[in-house]
PDB file of N, CA and C in Angstrom:
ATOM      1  N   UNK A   1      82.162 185.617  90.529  1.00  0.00           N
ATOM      2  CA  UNK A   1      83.527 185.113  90.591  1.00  0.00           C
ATOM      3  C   UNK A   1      83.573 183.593  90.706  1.00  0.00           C
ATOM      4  N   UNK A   2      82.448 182.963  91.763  1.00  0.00           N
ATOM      5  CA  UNK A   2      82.709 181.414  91.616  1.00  0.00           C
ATOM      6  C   UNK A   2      82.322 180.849  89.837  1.00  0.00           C
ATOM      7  N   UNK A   3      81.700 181.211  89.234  1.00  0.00           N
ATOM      8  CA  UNK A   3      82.219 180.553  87.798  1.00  0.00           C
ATOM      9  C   UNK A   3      83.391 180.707  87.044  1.00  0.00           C
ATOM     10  N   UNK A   4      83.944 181.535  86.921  1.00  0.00           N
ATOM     11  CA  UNK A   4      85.538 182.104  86.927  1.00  0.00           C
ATOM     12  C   UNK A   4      86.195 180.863  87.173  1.00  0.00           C
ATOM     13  N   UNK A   5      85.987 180.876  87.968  1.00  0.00           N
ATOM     14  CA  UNK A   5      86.964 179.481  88.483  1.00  0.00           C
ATOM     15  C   UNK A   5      87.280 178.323  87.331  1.00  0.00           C
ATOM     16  N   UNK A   6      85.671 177.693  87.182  1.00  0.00           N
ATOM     17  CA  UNK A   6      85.908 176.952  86.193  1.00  0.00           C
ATOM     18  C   UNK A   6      85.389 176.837  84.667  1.00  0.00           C
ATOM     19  N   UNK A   7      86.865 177.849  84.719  1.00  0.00           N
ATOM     20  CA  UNK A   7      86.622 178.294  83.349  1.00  0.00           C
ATOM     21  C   UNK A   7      86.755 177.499  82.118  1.00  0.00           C
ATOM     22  N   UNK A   8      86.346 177.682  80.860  1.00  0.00           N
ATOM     23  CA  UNK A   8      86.595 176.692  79.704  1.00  0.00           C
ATOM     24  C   UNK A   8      88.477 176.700  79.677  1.00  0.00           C
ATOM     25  N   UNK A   9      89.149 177.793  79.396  1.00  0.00           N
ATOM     26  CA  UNK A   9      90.583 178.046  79.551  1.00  0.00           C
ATOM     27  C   UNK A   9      90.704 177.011  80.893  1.00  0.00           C
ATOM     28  N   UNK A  10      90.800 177.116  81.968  1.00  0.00           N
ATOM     29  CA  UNK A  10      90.979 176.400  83.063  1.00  0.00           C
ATOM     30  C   UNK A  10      90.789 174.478  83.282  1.00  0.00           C
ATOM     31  N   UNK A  11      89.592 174.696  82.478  1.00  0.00           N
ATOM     32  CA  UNK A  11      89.501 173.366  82.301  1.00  0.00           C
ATOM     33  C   UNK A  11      90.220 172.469  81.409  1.00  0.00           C
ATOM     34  N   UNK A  12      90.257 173.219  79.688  1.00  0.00           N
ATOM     35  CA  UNK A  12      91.461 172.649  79.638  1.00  0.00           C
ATOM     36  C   UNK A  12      93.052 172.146  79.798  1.00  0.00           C
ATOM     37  N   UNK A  13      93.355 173.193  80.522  1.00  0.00           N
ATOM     38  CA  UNK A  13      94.212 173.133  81.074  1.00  0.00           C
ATOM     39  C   UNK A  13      94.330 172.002  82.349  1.00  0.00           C
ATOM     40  N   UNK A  14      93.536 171.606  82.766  1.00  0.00           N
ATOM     41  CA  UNK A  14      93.580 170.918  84.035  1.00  0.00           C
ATOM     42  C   UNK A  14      92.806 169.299  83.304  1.00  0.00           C
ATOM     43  N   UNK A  15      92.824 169.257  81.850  1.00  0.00           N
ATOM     44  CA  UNK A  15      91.992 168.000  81.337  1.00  0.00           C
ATOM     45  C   UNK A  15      93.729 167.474  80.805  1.00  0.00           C
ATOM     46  N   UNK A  16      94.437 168.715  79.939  1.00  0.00           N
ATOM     47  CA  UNK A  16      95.566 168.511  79.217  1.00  0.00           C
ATOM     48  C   UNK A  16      96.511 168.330  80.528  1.00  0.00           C
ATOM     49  N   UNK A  17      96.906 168.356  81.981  1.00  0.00           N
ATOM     50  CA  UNK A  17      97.885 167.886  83.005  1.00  0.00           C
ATOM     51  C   UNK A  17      96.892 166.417  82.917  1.00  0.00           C
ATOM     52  N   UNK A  18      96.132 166.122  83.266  1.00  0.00           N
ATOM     53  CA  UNK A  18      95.933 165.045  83.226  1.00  0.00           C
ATOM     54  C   UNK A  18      95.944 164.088  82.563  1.00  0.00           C
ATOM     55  N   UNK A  19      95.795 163.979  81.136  1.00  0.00           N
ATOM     56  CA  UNK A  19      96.472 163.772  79.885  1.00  0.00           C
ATOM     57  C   UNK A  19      97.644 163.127  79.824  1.00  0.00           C
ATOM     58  N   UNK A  20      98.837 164.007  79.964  1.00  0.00           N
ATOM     59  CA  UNK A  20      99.825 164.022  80.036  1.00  0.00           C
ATOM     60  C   UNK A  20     100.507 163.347  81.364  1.00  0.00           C
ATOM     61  N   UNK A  21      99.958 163.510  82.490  1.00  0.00           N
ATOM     62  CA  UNK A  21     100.574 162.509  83.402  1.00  0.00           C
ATOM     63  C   UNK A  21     100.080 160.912  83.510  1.00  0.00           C
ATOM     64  N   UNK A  22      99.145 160.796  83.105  1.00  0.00           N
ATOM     65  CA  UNK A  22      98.905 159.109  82.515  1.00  0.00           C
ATOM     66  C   UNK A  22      99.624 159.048  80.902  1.00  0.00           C
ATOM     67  N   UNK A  23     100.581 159.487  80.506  1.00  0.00           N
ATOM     68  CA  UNK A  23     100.949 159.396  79.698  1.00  0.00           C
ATOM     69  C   UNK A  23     102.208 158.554  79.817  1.00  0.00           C
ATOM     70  N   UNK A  24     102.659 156.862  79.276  1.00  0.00           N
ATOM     71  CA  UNK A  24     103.353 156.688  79.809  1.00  0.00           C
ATOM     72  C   UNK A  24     104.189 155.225  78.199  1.00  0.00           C
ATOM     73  N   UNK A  25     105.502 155.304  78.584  1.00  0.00           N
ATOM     74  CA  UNK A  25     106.874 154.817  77.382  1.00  0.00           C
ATOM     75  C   UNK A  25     106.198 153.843  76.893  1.00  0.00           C
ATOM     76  N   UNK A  26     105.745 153.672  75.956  1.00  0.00           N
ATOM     77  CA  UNK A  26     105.286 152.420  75.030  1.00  0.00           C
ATOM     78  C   UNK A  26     106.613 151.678  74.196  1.00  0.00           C
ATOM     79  N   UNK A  27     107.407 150.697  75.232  1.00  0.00           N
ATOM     80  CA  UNK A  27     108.758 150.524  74.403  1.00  0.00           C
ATOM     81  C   UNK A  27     108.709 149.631  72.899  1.00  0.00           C
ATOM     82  N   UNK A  28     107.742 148.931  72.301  1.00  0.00           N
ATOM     83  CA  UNK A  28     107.568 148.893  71.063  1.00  0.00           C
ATOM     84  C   UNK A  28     107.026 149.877  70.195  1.00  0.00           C
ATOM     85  N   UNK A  29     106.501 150.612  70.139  1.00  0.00           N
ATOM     86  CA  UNK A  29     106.218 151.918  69.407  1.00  0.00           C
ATOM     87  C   UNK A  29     107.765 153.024  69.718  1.00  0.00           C
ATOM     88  N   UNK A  30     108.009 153.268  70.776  1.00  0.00           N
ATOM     89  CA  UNK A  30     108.690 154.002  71.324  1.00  0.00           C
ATOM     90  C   UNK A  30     108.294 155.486  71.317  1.00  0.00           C
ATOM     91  N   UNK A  31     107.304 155.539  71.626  1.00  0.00           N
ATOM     92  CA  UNK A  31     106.699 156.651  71.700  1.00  0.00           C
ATOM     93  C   UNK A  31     105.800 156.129  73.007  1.00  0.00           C
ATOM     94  N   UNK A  32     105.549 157.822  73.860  1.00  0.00           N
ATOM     95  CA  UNK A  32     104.617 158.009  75.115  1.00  0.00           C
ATOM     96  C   UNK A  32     103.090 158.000  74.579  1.00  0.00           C
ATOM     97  N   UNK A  33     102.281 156.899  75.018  1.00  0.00           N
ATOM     98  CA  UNK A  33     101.030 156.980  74.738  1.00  0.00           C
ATOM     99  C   UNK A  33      99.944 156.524  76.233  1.00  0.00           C
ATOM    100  N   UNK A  34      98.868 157.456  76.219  1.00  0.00           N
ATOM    101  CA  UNK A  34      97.795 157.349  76.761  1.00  0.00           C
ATOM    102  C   UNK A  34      97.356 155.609  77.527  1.00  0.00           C
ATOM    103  N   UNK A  35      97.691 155.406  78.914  1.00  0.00           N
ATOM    104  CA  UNK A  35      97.926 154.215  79.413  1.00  0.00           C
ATOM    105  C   UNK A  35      97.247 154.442  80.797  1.00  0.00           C
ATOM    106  N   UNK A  36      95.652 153.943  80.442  1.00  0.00           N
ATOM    107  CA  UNK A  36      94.802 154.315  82.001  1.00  0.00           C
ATOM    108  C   UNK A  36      94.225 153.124  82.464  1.00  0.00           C
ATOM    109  N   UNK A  37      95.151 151.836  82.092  1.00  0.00           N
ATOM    110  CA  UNK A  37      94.959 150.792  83.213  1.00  0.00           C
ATOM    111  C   UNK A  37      96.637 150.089  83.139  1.00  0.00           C
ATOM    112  N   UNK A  38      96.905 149.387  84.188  1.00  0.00           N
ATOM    113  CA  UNK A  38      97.976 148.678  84.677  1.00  0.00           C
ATOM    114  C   UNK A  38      98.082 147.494  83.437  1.00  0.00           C
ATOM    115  N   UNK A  39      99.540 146.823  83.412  1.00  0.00           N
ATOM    116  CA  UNK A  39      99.872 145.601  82.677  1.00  0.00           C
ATOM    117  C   UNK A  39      98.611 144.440  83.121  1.00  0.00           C
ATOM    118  N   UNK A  40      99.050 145.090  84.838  1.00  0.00           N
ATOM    119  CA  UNK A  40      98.093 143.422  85.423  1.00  0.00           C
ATOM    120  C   UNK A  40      96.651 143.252  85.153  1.00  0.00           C
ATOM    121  N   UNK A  41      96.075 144.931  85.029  1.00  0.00           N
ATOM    122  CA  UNK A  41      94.354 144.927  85.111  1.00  0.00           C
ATOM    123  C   UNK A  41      94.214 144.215  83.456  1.00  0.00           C
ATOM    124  N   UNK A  42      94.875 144.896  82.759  1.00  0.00           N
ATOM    125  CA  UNK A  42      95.239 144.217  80.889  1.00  0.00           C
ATOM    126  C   UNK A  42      94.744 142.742  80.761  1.00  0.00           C
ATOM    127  N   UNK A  43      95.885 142.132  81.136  1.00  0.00           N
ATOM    128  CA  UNK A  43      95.849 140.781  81.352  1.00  0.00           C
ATOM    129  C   UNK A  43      94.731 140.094  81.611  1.00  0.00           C
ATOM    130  N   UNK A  44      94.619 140.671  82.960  1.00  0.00           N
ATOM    131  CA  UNK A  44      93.164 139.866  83.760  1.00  0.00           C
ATOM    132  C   UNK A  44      91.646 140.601  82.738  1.00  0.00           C
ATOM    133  N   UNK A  45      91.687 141.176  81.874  1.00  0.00           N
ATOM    134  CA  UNK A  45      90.870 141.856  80.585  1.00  0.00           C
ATOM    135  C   UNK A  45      90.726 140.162  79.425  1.00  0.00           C
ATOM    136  N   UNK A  46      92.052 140.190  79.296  1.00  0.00           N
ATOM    137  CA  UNK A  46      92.323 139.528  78.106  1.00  0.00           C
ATOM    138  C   UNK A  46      91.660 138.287  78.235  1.00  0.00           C
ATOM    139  N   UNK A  47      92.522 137.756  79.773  1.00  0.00           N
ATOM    140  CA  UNK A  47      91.717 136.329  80.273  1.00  0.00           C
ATOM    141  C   UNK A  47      90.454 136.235  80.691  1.00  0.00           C
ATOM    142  N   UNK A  48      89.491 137.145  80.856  1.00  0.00           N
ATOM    143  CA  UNK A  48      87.606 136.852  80.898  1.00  0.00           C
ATOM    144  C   UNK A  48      87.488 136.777  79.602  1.00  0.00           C
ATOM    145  N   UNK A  49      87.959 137.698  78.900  1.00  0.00           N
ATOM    146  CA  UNK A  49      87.621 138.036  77.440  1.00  0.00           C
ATOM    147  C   UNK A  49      87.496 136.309  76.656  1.00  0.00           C
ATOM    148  N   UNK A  50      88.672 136.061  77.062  1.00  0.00           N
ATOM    149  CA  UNK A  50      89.146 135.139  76.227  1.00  0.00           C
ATOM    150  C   UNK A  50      88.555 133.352  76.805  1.00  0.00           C
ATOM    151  N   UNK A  51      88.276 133.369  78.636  1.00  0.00           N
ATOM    152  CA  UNK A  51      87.364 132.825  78.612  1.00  0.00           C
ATOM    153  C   UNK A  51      85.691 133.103  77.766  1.00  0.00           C
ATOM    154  N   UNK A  52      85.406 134.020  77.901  1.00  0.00           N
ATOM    155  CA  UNK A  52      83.829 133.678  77.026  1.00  0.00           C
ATOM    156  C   UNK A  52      84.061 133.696  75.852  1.00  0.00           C
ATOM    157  N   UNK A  53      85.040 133.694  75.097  1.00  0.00           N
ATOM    158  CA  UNK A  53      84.855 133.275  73.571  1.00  0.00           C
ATOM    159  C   UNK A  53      84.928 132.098  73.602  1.00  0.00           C
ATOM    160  N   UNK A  54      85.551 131.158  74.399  1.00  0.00           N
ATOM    161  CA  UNK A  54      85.905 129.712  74.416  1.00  0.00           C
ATOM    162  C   UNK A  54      84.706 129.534  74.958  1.00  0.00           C
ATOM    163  N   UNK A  55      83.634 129.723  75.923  1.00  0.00           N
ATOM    164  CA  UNK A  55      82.348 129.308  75.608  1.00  0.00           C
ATOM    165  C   UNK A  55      81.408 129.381  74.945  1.00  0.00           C
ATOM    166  N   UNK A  56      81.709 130.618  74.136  1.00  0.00           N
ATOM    167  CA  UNK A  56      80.390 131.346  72.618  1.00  0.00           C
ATOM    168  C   UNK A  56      81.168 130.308  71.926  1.00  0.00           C
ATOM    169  N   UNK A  57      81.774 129.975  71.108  1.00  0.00           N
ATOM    170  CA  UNK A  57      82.636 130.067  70.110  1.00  0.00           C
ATOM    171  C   UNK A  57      83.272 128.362  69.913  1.00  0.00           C
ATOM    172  N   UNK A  58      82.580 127.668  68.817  1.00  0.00           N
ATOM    173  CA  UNK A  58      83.454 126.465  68.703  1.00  0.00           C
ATOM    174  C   UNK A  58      84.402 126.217  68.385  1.00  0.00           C
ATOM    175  N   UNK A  59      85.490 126.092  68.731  1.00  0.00           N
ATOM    176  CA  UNK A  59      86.973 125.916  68.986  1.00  0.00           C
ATOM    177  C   UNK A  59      87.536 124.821  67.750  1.00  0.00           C
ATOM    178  N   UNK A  60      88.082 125.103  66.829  1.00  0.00           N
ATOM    179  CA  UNK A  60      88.491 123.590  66.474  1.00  0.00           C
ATOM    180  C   UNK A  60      89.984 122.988  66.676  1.00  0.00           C
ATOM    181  N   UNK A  61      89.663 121.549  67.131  1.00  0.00           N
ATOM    182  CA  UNK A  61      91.228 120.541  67.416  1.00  0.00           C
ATOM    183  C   UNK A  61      91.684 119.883  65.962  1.00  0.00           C
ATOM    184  N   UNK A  62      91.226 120.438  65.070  1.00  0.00           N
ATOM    185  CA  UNK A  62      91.721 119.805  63.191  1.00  0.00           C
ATOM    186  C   UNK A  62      93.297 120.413  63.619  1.00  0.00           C
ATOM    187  N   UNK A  63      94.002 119.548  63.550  1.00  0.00           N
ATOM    188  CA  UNK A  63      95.451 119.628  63.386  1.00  0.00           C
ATOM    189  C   UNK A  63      95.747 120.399  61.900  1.00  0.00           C
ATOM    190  N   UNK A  64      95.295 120.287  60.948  1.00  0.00           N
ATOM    191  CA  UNK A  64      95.510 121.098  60.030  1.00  0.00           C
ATOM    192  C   UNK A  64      95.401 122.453  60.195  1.00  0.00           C
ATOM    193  N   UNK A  65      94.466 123.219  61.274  1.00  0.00           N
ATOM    194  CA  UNK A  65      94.490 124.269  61.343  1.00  0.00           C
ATOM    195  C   UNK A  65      95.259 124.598  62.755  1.00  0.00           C
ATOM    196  N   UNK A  66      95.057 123.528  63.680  1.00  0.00           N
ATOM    197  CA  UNK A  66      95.973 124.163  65.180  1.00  0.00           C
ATOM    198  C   UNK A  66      97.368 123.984  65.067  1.00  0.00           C
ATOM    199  N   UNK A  67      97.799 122.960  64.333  1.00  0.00           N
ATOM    200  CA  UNK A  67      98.920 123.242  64.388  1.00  0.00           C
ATOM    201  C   UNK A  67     100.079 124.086  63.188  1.00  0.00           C
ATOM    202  N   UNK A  68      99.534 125.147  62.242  1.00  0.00           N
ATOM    203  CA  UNK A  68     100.471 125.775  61.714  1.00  0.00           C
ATOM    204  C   UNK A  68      99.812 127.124  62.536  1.00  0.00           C
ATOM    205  N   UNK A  69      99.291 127.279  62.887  1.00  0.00           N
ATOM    206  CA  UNK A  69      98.748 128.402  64.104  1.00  0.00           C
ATOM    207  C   UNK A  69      99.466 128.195  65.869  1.00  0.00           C
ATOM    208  N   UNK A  70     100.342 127.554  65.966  1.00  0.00           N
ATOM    209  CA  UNK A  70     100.836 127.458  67.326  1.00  0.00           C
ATOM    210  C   UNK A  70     102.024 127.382  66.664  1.00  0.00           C
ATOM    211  N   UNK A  71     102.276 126.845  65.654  1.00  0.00           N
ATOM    212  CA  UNK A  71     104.004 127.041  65.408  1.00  0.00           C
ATOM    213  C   UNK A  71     104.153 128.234  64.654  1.00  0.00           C
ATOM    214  N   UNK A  72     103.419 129.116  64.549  1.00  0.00           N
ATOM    215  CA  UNK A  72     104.060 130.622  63.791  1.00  0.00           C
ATOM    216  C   UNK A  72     103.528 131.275  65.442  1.00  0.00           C
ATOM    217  N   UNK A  73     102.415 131.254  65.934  1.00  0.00           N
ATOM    218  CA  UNK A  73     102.240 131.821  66.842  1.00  0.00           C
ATOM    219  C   UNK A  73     103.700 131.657  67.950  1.00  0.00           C
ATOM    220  N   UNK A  74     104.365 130.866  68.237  1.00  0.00           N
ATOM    221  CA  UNK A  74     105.241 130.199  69.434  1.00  0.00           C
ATOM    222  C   UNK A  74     106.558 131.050  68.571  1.00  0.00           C
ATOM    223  N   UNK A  75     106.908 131.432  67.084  1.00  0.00           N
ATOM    224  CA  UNK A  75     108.065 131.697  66.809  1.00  0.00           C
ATOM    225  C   UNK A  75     107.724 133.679  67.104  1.00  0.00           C
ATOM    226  N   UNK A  76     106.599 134.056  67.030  1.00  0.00           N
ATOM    227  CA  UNK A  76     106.040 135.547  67.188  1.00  0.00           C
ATOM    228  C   UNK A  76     106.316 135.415  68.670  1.00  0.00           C
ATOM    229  N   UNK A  77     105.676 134.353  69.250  1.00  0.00           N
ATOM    230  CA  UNK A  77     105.632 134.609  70.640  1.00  0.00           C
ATOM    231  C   UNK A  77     107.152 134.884  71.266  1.00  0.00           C
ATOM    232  N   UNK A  78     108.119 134.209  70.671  1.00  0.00           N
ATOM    233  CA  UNK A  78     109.529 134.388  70.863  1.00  0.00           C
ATOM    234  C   UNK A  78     110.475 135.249  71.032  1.00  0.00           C
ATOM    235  N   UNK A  79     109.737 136.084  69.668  1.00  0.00           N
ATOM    236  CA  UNK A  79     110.338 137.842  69.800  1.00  0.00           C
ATOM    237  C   UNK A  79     109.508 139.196  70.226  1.00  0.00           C
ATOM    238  N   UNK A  80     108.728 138.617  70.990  1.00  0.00           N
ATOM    239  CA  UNK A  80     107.541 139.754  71.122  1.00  0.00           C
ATOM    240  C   UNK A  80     108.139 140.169  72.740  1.00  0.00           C
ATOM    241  N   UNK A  81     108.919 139.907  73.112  1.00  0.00           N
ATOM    242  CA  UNK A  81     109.158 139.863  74.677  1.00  0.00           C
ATOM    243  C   UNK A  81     108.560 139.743  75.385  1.00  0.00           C
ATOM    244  N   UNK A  82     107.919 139.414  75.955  1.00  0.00           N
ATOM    245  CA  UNK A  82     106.831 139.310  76.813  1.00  0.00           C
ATOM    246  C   UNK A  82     106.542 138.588  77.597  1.00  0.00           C
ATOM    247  N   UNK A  83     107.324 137.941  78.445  1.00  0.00           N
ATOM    248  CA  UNK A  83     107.887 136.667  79.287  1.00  0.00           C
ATOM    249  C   UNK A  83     106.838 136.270  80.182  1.00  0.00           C
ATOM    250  N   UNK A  84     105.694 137.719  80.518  1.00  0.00           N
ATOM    251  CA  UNK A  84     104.449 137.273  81.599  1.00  0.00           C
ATOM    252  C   UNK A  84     103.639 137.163  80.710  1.00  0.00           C
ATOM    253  N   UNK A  85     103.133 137.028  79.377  1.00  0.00           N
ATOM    254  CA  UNK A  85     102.732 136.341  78.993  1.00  0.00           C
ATOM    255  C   UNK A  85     102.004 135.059  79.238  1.00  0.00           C
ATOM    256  N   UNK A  86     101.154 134.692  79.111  1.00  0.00           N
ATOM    257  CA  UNK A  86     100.320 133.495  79.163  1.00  0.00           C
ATOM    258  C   UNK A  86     100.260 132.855  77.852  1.00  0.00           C
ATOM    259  N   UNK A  87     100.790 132.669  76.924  1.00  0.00           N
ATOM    260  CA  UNK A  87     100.371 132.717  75.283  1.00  0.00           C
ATOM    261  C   UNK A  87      99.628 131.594  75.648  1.00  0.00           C
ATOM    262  N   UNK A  88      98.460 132.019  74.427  1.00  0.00           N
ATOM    263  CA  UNK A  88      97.456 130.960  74.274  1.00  0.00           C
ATOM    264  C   UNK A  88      96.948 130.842  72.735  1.00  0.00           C
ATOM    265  N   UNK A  89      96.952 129.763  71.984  1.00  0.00           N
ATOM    266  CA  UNK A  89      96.903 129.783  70.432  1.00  0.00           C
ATOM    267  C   UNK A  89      95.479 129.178  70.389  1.00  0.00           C
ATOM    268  N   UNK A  90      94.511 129.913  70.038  1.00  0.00           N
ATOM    269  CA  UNK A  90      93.329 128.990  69.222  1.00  0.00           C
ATOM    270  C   UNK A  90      92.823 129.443  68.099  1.00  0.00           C
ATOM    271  N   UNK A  91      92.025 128.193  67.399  1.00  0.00           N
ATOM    272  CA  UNK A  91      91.524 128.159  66.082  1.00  0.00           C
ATOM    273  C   UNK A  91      90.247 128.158  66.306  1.00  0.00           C
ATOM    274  N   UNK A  92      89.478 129.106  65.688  1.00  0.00           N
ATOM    275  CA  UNK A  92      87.556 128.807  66.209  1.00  0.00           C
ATOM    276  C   UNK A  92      87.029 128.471  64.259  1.00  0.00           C
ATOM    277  N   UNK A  93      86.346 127.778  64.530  1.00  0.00           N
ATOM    278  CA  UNK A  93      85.966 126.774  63.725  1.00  0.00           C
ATOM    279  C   UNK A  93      84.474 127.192  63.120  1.00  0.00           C
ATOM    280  N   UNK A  94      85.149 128.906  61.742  1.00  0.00           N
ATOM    281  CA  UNK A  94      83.633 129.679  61.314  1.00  0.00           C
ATOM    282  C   UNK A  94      84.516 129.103  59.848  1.00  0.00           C
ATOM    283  N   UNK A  95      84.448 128.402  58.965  1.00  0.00           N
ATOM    284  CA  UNK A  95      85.057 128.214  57.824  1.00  0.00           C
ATOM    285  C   UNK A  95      84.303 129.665  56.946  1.00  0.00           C
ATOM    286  N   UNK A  96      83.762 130.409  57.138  1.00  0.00           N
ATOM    287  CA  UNK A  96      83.433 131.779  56.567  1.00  0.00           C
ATOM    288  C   UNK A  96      83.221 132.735  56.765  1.00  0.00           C
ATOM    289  N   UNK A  97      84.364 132.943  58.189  1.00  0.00           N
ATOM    290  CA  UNK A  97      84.830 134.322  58.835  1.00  0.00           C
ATOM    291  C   UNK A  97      86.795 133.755  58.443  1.00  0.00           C
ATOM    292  N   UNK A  98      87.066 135.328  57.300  1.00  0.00           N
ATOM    293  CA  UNK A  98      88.707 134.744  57.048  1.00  0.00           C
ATOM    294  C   UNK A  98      88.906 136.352  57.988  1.00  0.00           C
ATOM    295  N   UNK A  99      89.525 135.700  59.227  1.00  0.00           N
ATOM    296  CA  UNK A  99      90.212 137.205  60.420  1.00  0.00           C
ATOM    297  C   UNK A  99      90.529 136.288  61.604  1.00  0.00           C
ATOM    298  N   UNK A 100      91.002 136.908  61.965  1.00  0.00           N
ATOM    299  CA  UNK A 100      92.361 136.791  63.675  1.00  0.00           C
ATOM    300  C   UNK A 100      92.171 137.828  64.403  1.00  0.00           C
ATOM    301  N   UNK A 101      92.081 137.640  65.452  1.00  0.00           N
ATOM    302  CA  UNK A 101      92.766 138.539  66.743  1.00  0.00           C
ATOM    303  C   UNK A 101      93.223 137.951  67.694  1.00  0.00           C
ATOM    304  N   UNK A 102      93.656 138.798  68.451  1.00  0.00           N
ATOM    305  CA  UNK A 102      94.895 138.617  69.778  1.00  0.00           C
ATOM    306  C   UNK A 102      94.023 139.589  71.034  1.00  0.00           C
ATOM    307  N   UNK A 103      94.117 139.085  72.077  1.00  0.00           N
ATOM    308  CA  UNK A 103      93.586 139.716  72.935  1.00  0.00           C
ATOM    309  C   UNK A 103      95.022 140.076  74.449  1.00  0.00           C
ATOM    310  N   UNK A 104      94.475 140.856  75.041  1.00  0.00           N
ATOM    311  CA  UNK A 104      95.739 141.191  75.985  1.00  0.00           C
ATOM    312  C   UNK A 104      95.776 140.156  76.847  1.00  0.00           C
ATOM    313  N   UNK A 105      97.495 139.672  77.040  1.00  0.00           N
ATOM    314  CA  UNK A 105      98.057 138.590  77.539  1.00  0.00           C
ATOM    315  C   UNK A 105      98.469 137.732  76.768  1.00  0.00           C
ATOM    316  N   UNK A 106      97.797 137.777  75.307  1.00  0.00           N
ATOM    317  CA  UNK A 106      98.531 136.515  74.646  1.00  0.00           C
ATOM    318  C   UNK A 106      97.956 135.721  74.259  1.00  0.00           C
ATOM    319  N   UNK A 107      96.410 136.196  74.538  1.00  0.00           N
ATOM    320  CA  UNK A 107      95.849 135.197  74.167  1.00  0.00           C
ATOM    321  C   UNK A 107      94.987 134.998  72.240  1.00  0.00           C
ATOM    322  N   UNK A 108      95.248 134.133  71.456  1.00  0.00           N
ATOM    323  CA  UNK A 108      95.300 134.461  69.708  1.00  0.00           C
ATOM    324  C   UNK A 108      94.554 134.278  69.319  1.00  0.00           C
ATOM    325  N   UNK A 109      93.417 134.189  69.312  1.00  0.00           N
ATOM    326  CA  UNK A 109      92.383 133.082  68.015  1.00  0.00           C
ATOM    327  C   UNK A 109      92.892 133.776  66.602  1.00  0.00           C
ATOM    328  N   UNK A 110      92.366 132.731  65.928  1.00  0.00           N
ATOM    329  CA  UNK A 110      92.598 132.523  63.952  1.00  0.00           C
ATOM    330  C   UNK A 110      90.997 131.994  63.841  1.00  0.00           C
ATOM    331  N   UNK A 111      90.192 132.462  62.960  1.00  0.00           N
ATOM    332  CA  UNK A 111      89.168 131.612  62.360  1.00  0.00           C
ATOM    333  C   UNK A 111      89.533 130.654  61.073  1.00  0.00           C
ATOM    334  N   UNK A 112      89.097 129.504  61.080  1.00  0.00           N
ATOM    335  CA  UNK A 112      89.218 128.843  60.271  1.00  0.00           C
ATOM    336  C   UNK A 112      89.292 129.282  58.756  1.00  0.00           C
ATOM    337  N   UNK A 113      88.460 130.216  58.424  1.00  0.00           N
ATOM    338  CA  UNK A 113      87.972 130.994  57.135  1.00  0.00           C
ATOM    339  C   UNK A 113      89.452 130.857  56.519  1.00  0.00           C
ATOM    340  N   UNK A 114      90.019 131.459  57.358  1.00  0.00           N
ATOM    341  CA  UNK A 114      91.675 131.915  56.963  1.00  0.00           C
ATOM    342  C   UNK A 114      92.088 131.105  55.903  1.00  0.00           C
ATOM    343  N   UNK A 115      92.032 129.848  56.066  1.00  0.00           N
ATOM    344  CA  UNK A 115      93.103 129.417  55.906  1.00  0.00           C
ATOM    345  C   UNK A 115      92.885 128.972  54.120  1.00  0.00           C
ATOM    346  N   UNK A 116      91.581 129.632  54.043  1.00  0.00           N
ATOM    347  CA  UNK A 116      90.878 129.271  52.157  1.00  0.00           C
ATOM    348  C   UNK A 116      92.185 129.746  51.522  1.00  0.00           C
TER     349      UNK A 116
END
């Protein structure tokens, strides 16, 4: 009888409540999705993250590339709601990586590649 207990039936059942109660309003999608850390733990993710790329990673200050990357970034940043936000815009300086990402909090890189 003690294996009974935990049964394959049983277990899922007790994997699918758990599931479902970290399940929580994603108001840009608008749909309930799977959410097993806090806004704040996010954030504080984004910002280590985003410190060690700024030490791997040469950064470039070419105004040709930082600044049409902070003024589309600052008009996104505008309607994205996100008021705790930290936004942070950088350009890393691979002229033959063309890709972007965004990390949680706000923070953007663009590689230079892009902009061929």
């Amino acid at each position: 009888m003690k294996g009974y207990f935990w049964s394959p039936v049983r277990i899922a059942i007790l994997v699918s409540v758990l599931v479902l109660i970290s399940c929580a309003y994603a108001p840009y999608t608008g749909r309930n999705q799977l959410i097993l850390i806090s806004p704040a733990q996010e954030m504080q993710l984004g910002l280590q993250a985003s410190q060690e790329i700024k030490q791997s990673e040469r950064l470039s200050r070419n105004s040709r590339y930082t600044r049409p990357v902070e003024e589309i970034g600052w008009r996104i940043a505008q309607v994205a709601n996100q008021p705790n936000y930290q936004w942070e815009f950088n350009v890393i300086d691979e002229p033959d990586k063309a890709n972007a990402f965004c990390l949680p909090g706000g923070k953007i890189y663009v590689y230079t590649g892009l902009f061929k």
